[in-house]
Protein backbone atom coordinates (compact mmCIF):
# COMPACT_ATOMS: atom_id res chain seq x y z
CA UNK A 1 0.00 0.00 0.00
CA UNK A 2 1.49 3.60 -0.55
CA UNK A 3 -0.41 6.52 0.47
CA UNK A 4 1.81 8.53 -1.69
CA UNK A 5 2.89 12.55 -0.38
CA UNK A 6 -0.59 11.94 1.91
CA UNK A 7 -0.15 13.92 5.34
CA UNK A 8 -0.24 11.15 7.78
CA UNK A 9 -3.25 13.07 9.39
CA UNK A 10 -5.63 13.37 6.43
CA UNK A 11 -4.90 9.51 5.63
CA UNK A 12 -5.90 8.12 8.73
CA UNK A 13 -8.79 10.68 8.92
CA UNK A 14 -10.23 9.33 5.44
CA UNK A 15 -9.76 5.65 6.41
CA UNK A 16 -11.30 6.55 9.92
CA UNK A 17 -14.48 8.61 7.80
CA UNK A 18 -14.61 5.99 5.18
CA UNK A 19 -13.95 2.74 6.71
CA UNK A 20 -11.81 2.02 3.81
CA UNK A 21 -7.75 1.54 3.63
CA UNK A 22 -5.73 4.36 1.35
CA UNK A 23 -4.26 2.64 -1.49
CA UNK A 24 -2.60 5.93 -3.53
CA UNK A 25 -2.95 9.52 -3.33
CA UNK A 26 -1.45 12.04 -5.84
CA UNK A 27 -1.29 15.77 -5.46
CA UNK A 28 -2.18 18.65 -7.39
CA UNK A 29 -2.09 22.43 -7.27
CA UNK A 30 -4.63 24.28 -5.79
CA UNK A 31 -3.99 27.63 -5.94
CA UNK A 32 -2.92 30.06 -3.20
CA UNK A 33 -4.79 29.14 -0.40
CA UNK A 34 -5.47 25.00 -0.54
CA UNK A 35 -3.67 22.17 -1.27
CA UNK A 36 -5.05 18.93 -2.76
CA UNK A 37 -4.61 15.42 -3.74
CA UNK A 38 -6.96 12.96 -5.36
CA UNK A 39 -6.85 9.67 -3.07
CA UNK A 40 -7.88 5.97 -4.50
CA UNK A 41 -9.73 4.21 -0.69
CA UNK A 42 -10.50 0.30 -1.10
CA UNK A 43 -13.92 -0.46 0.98
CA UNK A 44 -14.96 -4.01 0.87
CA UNK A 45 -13.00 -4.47 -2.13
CA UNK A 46 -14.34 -1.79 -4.31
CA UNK A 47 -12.67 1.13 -5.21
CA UNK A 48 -13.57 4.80 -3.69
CA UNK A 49 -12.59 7.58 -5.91
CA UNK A 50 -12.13 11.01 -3.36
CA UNK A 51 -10.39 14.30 -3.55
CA UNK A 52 -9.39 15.84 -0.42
CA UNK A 53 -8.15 19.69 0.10
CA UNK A 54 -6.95 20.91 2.83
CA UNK A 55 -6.60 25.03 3.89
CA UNK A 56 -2.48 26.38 4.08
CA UNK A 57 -2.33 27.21 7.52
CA UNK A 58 -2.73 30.95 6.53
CA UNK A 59 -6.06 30.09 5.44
CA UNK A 60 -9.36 31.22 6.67
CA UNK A 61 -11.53 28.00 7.06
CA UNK A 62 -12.16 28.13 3.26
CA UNK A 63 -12.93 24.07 2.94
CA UNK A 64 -15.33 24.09 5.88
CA UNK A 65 -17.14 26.78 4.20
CA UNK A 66 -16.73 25.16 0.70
CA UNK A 67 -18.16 22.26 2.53
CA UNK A 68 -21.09 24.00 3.74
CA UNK A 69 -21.92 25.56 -0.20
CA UNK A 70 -21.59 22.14 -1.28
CA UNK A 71 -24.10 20.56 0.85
CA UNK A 72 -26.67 23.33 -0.09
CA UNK A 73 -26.40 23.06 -3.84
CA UNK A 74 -26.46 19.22 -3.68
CA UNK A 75 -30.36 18.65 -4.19
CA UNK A 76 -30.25 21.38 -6.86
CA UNK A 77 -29.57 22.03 -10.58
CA UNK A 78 -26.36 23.29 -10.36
CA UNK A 79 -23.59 20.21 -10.49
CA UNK A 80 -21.60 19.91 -7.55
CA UNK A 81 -19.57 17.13 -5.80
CA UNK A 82 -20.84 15.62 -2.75
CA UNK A 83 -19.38 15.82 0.31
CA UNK A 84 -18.05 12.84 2.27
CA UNK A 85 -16.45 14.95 5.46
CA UNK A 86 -15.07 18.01 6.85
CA UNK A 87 -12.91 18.43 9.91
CA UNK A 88 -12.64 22.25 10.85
CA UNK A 89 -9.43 21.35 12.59
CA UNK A 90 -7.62 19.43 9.97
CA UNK A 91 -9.01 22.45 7.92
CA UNK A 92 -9.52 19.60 5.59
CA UNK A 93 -12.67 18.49 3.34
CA UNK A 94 -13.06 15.51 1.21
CA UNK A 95 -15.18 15.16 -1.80
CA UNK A 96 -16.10 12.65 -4.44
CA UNK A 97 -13.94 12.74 -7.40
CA UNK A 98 -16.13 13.46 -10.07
CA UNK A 99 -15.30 12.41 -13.78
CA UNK A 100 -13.71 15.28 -16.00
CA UNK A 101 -11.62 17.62 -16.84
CA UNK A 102 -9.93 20.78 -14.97
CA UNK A 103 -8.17 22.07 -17.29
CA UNK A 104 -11.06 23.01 -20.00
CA UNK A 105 -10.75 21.31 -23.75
CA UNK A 106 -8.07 22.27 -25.35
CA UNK A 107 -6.98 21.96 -29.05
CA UNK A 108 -6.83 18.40 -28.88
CA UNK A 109 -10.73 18.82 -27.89
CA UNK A 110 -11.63 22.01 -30.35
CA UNK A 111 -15.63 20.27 -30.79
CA UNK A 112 -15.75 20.46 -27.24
CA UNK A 113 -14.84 23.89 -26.52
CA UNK A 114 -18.03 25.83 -27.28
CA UNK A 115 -20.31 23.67 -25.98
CA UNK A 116 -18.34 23.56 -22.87
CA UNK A 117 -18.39 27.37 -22.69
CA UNK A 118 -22.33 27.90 -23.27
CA UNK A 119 -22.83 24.80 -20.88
CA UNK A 120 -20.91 26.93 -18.47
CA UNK A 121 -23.00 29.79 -19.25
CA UNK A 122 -26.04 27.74 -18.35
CA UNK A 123 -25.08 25.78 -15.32
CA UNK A 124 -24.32 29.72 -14.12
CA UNK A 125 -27.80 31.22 -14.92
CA UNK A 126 -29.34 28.26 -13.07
CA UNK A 127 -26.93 29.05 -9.79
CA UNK A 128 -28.55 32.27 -10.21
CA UNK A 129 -32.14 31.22 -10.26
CA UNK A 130 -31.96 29.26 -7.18
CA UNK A 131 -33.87 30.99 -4.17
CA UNK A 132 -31.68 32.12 -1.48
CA UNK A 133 -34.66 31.35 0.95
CA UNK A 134 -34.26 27.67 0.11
CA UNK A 135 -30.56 27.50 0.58
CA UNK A 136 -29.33 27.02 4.50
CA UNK A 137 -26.06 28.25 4.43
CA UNK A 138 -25.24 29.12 8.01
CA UNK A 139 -22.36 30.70 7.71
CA UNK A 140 -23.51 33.12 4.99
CA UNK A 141 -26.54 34.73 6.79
CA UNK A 142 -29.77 36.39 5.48
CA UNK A 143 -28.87 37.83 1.85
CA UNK A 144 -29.81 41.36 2.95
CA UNK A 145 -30.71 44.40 0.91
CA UNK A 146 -29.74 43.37 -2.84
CA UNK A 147 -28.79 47.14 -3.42
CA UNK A 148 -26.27 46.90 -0.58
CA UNK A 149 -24.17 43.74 -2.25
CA UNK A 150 -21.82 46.10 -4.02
CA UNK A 151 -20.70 47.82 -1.33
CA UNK A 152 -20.69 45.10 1.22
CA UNK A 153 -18.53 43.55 -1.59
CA UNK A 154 -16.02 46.61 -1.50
CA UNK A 155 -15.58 46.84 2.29
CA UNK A 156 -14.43 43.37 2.61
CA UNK A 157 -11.60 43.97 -0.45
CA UNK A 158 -11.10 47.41 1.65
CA UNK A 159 -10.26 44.98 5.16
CA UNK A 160 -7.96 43.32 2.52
CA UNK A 161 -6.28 46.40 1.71
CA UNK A 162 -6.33 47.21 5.72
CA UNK A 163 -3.98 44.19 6.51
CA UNK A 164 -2.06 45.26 3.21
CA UNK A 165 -0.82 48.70 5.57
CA UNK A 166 2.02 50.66 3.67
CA UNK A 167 2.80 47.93 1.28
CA UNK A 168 -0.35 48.32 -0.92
CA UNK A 169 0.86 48.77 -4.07
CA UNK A 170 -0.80 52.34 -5.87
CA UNK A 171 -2.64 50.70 -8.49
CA UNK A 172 -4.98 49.16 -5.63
CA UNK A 173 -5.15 52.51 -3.51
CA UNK A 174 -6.85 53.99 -6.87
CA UNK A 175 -8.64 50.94 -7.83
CA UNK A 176 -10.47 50.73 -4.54
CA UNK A 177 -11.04 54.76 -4.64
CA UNK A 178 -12.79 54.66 -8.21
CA UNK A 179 -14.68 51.32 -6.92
CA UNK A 180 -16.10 53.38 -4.10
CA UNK A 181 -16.98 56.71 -6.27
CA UNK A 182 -18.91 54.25 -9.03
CA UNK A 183 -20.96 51.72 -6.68
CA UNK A 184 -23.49 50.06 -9.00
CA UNK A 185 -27.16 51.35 -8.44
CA UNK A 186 -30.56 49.43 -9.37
CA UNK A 187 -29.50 46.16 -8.27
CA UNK A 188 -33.21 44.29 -7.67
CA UNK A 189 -32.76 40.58 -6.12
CA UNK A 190 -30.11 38.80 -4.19
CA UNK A 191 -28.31 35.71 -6.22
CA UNK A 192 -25.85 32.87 -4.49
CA UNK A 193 -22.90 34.21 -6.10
CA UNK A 194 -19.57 31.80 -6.65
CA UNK A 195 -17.21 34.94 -7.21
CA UNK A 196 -14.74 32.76 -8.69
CA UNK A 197 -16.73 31.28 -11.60
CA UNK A 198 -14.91 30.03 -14.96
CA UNK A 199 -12.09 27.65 -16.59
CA UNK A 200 -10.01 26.19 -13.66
CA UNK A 201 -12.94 25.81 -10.78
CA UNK A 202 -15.29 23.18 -12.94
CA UNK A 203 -14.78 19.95 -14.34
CA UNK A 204 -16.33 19.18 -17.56
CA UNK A 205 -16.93 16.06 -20.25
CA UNK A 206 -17.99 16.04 -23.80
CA UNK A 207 -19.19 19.30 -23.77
CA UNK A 208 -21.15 19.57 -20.42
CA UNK A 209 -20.05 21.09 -17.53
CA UNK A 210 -20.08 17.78 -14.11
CA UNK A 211 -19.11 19.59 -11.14
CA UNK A 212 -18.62 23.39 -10.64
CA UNK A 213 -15.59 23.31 -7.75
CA UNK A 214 -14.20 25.76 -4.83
CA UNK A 215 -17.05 27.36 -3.09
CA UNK A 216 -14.94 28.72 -0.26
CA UNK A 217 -15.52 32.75 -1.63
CA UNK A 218 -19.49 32.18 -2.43
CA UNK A 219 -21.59 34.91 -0.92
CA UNK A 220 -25.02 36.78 -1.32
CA UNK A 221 -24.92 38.82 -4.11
CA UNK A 222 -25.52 40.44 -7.51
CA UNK A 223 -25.31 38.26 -10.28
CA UNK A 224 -23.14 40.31 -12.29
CA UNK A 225 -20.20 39.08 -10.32
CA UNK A 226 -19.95 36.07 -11.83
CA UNK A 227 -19.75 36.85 -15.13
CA UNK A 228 -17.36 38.90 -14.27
CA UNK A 229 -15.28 36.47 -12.65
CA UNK A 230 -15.91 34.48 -15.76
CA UNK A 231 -14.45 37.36 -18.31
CA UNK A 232 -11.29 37.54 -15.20
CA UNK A 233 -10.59 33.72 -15.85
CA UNK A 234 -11.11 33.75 -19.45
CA UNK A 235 -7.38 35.40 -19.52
CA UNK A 236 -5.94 32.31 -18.40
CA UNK A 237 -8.33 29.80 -19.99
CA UNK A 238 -10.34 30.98 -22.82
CA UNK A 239 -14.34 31.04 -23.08
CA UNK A 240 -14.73 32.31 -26.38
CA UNK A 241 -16.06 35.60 -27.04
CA UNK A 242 -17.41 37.07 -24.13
CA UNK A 243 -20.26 38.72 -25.92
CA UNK A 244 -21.57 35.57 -27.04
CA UNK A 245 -20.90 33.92 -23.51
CA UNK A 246 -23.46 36.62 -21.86
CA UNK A 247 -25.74 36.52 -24.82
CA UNK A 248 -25.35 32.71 -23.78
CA UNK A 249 -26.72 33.53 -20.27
CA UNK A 250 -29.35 36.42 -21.00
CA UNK A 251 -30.98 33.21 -23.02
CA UNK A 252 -30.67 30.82 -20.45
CA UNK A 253 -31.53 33.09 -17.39
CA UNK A 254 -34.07 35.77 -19.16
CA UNK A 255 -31.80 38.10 -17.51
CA UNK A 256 -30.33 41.32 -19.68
CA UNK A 257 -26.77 41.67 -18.79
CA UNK A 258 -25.75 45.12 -17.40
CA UNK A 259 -21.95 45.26 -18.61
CA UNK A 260 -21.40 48.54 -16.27
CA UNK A 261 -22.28 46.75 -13.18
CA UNK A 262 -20.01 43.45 -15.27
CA UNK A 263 -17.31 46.03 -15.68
CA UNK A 264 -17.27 47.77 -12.12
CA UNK A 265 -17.31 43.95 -10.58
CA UNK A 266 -14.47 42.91 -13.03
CA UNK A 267 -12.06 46.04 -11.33
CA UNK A 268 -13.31 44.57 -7.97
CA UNK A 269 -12.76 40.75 -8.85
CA UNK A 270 -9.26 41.84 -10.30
CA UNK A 271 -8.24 43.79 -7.10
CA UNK A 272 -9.27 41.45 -4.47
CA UNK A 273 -7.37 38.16 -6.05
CA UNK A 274 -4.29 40.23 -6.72
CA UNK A 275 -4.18 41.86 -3.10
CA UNK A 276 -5.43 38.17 -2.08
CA UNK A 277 -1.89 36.76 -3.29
CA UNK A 278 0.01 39.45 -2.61
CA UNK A 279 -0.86 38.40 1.13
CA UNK A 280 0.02 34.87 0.32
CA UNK A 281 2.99 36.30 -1.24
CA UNK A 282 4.14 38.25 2.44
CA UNK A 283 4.13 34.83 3.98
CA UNK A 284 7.48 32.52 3.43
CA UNK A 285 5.23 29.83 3.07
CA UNK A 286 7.12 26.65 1.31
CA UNK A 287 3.73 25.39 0.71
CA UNK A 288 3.14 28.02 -2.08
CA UNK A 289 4.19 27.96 -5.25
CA UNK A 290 5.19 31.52 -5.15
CA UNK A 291 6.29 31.49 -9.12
CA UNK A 292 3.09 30.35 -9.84
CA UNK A 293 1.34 33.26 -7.16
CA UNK A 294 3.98 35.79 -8.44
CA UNK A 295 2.86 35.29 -11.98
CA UNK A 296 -0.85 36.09 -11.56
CA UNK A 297 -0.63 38.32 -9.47
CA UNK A 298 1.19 40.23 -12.21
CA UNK A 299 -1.38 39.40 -14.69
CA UNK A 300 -4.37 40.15 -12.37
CA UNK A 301 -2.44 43.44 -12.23
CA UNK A 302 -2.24 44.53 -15.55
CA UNK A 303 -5.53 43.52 -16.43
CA UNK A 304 -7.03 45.24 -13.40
CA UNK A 305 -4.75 48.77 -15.04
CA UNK A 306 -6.32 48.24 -18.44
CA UNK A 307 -10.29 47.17 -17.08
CA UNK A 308 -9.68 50.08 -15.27
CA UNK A 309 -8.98 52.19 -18.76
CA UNK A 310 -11.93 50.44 -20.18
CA UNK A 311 -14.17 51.41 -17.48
CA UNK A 312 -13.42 55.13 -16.97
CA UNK A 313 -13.60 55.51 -20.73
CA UNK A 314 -9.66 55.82 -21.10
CA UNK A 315 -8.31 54.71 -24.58
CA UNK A 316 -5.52 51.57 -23.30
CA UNK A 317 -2.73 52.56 -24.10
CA UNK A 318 0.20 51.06 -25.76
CA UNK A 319 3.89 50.78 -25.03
CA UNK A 320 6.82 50.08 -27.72
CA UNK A 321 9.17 47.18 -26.70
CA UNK A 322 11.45 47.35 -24.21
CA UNK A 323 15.51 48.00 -25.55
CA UNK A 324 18.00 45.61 -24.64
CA UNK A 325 21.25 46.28 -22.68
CA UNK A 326 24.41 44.80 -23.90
CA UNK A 327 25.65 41.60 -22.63
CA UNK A 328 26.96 40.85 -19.30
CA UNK A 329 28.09 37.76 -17.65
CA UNK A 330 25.79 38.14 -15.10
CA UNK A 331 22.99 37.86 -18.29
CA UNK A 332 25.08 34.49 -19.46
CA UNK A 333 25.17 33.08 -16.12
CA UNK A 334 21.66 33.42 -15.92
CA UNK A 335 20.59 32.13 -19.46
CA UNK A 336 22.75 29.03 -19.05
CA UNK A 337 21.18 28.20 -15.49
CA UNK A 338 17.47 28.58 -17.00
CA UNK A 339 19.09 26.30 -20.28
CA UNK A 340 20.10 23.50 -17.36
CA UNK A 341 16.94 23.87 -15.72
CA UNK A 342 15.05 23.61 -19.09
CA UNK A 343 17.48 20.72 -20.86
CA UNK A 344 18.58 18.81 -17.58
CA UNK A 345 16.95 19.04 -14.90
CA UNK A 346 12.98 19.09 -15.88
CA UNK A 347 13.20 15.99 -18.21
CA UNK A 348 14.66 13.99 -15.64
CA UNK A 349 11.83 14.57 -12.90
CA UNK A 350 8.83 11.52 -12.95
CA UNK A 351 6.43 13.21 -10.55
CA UNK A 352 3.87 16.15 -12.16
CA UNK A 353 4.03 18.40 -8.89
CA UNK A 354 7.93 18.36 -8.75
CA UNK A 355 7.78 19.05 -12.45
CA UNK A 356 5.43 22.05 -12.25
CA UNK A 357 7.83 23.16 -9.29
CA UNK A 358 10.95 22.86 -11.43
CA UNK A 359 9.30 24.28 -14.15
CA UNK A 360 8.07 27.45 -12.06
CA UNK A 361 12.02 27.54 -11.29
CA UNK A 362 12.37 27.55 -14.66
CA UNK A 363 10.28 30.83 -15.41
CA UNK A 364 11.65 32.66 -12.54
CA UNK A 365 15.53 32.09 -14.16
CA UNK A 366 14.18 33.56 -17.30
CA UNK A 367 11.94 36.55 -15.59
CA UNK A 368 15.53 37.67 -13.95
CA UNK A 369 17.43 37.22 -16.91
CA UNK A 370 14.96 39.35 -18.73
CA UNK A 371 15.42 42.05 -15.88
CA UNK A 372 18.77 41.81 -16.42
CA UNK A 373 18.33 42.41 -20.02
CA UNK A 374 15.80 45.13 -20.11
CA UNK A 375 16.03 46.42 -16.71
CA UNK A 376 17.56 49.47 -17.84
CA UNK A 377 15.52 51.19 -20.04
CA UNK A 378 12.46 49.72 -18.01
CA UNK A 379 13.66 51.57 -15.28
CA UNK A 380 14.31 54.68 -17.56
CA UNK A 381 10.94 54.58 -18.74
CA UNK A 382 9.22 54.24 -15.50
CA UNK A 383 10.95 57.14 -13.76
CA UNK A 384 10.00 59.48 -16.99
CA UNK A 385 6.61 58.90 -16.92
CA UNK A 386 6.20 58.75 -13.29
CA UNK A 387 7.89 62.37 -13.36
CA UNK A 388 5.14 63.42 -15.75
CA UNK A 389 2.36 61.95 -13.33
CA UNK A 390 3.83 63.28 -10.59
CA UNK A 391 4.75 66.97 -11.92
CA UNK A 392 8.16 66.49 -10.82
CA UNK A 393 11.62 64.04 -10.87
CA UNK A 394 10.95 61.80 -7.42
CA UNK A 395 14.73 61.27 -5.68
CA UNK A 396 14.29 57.85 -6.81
CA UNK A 397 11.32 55.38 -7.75
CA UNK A 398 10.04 54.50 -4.28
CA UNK A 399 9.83 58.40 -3.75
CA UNK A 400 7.86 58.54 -6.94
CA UNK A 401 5.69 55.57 -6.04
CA UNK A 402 5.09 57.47 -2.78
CA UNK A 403 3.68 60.67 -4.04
CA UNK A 404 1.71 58.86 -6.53
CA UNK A 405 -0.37 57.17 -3.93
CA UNK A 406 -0.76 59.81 -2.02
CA UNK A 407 -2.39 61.47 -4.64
CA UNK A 408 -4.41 58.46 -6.12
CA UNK A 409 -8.02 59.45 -4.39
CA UNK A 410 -8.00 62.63 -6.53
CA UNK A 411 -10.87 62.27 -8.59
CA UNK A 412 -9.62 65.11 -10.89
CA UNK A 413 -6.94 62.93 -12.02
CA UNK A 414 -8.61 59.97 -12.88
CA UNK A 415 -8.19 59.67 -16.58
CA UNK A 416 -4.27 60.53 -16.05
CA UNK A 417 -3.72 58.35 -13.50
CA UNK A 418 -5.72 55.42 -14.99
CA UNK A 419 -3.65 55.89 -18.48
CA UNK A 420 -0.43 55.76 -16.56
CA UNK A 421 -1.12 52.73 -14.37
CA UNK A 422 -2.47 51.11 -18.11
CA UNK A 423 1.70 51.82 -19.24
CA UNK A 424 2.69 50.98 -16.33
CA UNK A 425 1.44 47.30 -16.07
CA UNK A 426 2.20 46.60 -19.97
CA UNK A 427 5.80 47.57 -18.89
CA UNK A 428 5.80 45.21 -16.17
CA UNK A 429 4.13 42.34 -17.92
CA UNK A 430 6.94 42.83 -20.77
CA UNK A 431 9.78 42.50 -18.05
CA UNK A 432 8.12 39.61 -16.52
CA UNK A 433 7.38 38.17 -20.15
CA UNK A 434 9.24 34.56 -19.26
CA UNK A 435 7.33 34.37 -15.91
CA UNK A 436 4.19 34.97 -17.75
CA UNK A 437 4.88 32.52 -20.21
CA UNK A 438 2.22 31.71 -22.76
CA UNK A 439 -0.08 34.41 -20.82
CA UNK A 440 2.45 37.30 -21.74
CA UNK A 441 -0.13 38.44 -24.03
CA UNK A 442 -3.34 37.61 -22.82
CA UNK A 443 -4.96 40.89 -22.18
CA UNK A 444 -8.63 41.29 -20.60
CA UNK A 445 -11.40 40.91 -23.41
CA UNK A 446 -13.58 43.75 -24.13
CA UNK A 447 -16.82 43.58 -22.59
CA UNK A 448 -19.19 44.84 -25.44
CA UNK A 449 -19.40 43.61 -29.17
């Protein structure tokens, strides 16, 4: 028997809650906060398919919660797995493994791609129709006053912010300050709301979507949060075009789409993840994959810059590619350690997690290489056009950084300081180009036709 890279803990809590023995586990990634491995249980000689995932022990008691969403949904429409157990203090919850995939079809599967999408679309307007009265989450509450779900929304990415202190990066200090000057208004019923809907939480099979996954951030809400959260993922994972995916849900739910209220949630979806990892990314957690975090958070970034330019009417702007320094040893040192870990070192690993670790390695080799390579006229360009944000040449760049975000809640600069921050991420995002890898240039959708 091998329980595999199984905690002892969780395996002899899932024999004692299944009455079964472990016979293999492998893990996965699970994002920032959760980690997870799918575990094979033998019970009277049949085979028990399970997934287990477990909180990092900065987390919040997301799978108790996730547990809780679970249970609610499981007599309804909307495809869920069912829940076996959770143990608040192994911060642990384990879950049928349900047949399909994670990782949304890809070329291989190009029939199943649209169907997949509109399914997706579907399953989402039928979350939405569910009743809140009929749902007992306990840890939720009453749903409340659906014209408050905005802003009840923005003061819990404000607490974020809070435990952020002087670290917040300026980007989020204006984000949060044009979030609070354009609440949504007319909102007229209360929806459950995933707030994390799209490729990467659902598992799907020829075309139809079998279990919509992590329910840990699901709250009261307005509907128009999830299809934002939807056009967020659809960076990472294509849906198709997003017009079509919300004229794909106005059919199914009989619901008009309001793409203001889709665009003011989208700034608020991109915000909260990125300051959401950035926490993770305070921590010196070795349970992270901090490549990974580092990597979206960078992308969450720059498309939260140029949703921003979308949604304050700002044309995005566009920045030329960055020059190349001549080259130093310190730039051959580090393209010949990201060859080895490319050539070497990744071919020779068996196990998927220590190859996604090795490759993350990988990417982080190449994003300082690329600093070293570019570095200078990045740095160039970003104390120039800070200077012309700022009125003046800072002492250095954390001195400009400084007086930019003291300035950032000053409405009368909004359109200045929304183009800059728009430069400013595409600059960053072509420094960090190898880190980003094949999402170096994914840019947020448009949300009209």
């Amino acid at each position: 028997m091998s329980a595999g890279p199984l905690p002892a803990d969780l395996h002899d809590w899932i024999e004692a809650t299944t009455g079964g023995s472990v016979v293999a586990a492998h893990r996965h990634l699970a994002g920032a906060s959760r980690q997870a491995w799918s575990v094979d249980v033998t019970l009277d000689d049949a085979p028990l398919a399970l997934f287990v995932l477990r909180d990092n022990l900065s987390g919040t008691g997301g799978s108790s919660r996730d547990a809780a969403v679970l249970r609610a949904l499981s007599p309804t429409a909307v495809p869920v797995p069912k829940v076996h157990a959770d143990d608040p203090d192994l911060r642990s919850v384990l879950l049928e493994r349900v047949d399909g995939r994670s990782d949304f079809p890809e070329v291989d599967r190009e029939d199943e791609r649209e169907p997949t999408a509109r399914d997706l679309m579907v399953v989402t307007a039928a979350l939405h129709a569910l009743d809140p009265r009929t749902l007992a989450i306990e840890h939720l509450g009453a749903p409340g006053d659906p014209s408050d779900h905005a802003r009840q929304q923005l003061d819990k990415v404000d607490a974020v912010a809070a435990m952020l202190g002087d670290t917040i990066a300026p980007l989020f200090t204006f984000a949060l300050g044009w979030l609070r000057r354009s609440l949504p208004q007319g909102v007229e019923r209360s929806s459950l709301v995933h707030s994390d809907m799209g490729p990467g939480n659902f598992l799907a099979r020829a075309g139809r979507v079998t279990a919509v996954l992590d329910w840990e951030v699901a709250h009261w809400g307005d509907a128009m949060e999830d299809l934002a959260a939807i056009a967020v993922r659809d960076m990472a994972t294509p849906v198709g075009h997003l017009p079509a995916r919300f004229a794909d849900y106005a059919a199914a739910s009989g619901t008009v789409v309001d793409l203001g209220r889709v665009a003011w949630y989208r700034v608020l979806v991109l915000t909260r993840n990125a300051m959401l990892i950035g926490l993770g990314l305070s921590r010196d957690d070795p349970a992270v994959d901090r490549a990974q975090l580092t990597m979206f958070r960078i992308l969450l970034m720059r498309a939260g810059a140029l949703s921003l330019c979308d949604a304050i009417g700002v044309p995005r702007p566009v920045e030329a590619p960055l020059a190349e320094c001549p080259t130093t040893d310190d730039i051959r040192l580090a393209t010949h350690a990201r060859r080895d870990q490319h050539d070497v070192v990744a071919p020779a690993i068996a196990d998927s997690f220590a190859a996604q670790r090795a490759y993350g390695g990988e990417m982080v080799l190449g994003y300082l290489e690329h600093k070293l390579r570019f570095g200078a006229d990045y740095h160039a360009r970003e104390m120039d056009d800070l200077a012309g944000v700022i009125g003046h040449q800072p002492l250095d760049e954390l001195a400009g950084w400084r007086t930019l975000r003291d300035r950032c809640g000053d409405a009368s600069l909004e359109r200045a300081h929304a183009a800059f921050f728009g430069r400013h991420l595409l600059r960053r995002g072509m420094i960090a180009a190898p880190l980003l890898g094949p999402l170096a240039e994914r840019l947020p959708q448009r949300l009209e036709a």
